[in-house]
N, C-alpha and C. Protein backbone atom coordinates (compact mmCIF):
# COMPACT_ATOMS: atom_id res chain seq x y z
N UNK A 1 44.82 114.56 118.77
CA UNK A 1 46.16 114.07 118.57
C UNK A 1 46.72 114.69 117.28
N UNK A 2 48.00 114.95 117.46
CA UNK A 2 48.74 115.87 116.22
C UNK A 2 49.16 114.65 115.32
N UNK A 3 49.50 114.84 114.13
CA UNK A 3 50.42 113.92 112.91
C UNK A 3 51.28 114.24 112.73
N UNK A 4 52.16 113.67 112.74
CA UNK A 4 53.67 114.13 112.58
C UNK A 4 53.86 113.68 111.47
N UNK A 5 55.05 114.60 110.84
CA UNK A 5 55.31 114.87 109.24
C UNK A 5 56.38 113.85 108.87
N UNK A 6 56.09 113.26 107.89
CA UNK A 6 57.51 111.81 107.69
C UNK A 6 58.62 112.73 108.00
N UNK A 7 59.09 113.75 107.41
CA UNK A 7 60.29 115.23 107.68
C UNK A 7 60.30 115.81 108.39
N UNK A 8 59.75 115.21 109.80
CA UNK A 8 60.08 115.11 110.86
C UNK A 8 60.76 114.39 111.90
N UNK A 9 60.44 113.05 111.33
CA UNK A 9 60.43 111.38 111.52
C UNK A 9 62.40 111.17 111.27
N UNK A 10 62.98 110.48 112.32
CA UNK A 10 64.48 110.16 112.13
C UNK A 10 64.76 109.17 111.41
N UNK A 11 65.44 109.05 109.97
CA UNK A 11 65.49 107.90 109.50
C UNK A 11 66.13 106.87 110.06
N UNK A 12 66.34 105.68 110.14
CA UNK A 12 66.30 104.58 110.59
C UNK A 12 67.73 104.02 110.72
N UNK A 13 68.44 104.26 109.56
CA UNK A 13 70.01 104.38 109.37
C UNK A 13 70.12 105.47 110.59
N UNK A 14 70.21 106.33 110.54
CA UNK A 14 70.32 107.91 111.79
C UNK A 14 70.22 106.61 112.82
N UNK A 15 69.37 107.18 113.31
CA UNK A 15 69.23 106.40 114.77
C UNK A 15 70.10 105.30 115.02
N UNK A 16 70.39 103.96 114.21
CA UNK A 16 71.40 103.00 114.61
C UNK A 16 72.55 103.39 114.75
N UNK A 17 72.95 104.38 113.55
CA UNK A 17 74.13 105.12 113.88
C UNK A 17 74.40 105.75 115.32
N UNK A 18 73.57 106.36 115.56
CA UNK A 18 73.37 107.24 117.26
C UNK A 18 73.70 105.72 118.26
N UNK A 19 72.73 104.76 117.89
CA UNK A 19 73.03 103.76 119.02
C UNK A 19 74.74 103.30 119.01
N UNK A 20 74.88 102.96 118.35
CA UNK A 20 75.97 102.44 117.96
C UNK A 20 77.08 103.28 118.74
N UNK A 21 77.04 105.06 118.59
CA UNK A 21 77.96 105.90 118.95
C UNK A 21 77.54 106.03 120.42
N UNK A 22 76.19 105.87 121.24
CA UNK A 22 75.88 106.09 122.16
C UNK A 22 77.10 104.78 122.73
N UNK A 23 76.72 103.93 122.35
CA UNK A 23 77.84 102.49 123.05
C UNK A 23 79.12 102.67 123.23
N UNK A 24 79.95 103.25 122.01
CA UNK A 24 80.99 103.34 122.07
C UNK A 24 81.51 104.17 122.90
N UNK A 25 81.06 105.42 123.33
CA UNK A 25 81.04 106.27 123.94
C UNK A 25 81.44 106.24 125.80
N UNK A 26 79.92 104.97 125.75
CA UNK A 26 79.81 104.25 127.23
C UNK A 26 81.29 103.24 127.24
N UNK A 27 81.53 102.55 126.44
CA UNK A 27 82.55 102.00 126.61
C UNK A 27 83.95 102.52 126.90
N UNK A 28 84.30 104.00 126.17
CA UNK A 28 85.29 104.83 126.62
C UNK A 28 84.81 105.37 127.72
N UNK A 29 84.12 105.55 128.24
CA UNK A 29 83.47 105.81 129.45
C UNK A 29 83.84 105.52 130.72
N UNK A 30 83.91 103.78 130.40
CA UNK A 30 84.49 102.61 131.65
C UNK A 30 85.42 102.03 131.43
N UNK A 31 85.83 102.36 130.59
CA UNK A 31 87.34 101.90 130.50
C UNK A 31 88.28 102.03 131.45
N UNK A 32 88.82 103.12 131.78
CA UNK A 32 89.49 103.55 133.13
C UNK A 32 89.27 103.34 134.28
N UNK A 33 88.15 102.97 134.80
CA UNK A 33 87.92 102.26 135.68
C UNK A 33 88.18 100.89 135.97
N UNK A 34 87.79 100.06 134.41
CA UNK A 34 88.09 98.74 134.38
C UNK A 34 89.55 98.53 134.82
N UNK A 35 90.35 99.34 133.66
CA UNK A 35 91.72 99.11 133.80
C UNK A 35 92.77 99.87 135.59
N UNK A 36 91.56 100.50 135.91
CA UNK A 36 92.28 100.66 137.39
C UNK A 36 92.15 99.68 138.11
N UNK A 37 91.03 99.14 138.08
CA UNK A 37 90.36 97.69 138.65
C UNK A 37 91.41 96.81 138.46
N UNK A 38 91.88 96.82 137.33
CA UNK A 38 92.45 95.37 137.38
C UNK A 38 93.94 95.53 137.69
N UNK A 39 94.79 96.77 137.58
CA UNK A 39 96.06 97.56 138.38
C UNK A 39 95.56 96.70 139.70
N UNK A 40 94.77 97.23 140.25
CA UNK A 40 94.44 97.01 142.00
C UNK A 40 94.83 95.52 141.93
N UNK A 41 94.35 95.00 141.06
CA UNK A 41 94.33 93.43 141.55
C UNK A 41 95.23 92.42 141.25
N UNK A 42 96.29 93.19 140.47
CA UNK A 42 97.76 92.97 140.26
C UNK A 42 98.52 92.77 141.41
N UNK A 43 99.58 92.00 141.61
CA UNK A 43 100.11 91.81 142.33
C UNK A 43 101.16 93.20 142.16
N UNK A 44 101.76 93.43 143.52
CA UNK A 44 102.99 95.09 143.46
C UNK A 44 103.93 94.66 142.82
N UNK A 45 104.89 95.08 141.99
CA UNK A 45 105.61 94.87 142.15
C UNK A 45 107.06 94.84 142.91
N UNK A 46 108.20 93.94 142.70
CA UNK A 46 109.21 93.88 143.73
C UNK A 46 110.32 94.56 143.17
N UNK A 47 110.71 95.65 144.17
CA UNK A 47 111.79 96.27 143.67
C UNK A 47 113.19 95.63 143.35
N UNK A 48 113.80 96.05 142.74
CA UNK A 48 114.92 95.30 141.83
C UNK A 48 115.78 94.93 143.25
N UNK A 49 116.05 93.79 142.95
CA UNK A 49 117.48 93.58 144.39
C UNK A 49 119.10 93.71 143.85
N UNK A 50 119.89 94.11 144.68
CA UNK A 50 121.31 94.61 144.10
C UNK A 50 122.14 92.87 144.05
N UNK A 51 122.89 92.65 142.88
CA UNK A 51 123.82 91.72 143.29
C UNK A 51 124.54 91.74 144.54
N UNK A 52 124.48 90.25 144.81
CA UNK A 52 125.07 90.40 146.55
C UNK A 52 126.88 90.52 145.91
N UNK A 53 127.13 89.84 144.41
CA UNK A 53 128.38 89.78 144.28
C UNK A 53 129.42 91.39 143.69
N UNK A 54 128.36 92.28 143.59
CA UNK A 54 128.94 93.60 143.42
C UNK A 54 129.43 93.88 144.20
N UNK A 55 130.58 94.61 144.08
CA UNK A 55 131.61 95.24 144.63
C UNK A 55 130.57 96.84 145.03
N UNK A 56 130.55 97.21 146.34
CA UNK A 56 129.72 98.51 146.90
C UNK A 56 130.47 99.14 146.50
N UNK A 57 130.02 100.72 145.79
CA UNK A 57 130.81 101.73 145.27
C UNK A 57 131.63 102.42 145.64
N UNK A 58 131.83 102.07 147.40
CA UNK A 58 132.81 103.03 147.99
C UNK A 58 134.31 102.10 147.84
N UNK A 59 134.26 101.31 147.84
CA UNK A 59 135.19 100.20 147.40
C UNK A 59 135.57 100.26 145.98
N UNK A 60 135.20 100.85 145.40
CA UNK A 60 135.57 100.98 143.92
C UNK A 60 136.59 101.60 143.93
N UNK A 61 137.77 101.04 143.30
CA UNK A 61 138.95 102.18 143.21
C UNK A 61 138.84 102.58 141.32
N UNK A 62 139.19 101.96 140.54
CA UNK A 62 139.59 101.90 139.56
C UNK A 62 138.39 100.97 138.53
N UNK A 63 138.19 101.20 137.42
CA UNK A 63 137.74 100.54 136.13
C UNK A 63 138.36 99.74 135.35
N UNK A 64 137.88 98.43 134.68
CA UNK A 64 137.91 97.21 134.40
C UNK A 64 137.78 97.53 132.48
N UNK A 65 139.12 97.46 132.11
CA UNK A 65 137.85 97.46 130.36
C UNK A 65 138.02 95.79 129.69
């Protein structure tokens, strides 16, 4: 069996750091998915409806100030 050299060895700070970035990483990861997920499960929305009391534009003669 070989010995490995402490200056070889990852210090301890290092590595949590790595975990830490490994997570964040995964989390930008699934994000977009989540947030498509939950689009889907939104209700559609309803397109705007016209006042029934507007005057239709072909009927328009003239402007109001």
């Amino acid at each position: 069996m070989s010995t490995i050299k402490s200056s070889e060895i990852t210090p301890e700070q290092v590595y949590l750091s790595r975990r830490k970035f490994m997570i964040g990483v995964g989390a930008l990861a699934i994000a977009p998915a989540v947030l498509s997920a939950c689009n889907a499960l939104a209700p559609a929305a309803q397109p705007p409806t016209a006042d029934p009391g507007a005057t239709p534009p072909q009927r328009q003669t003239y402007r109001r100030n």
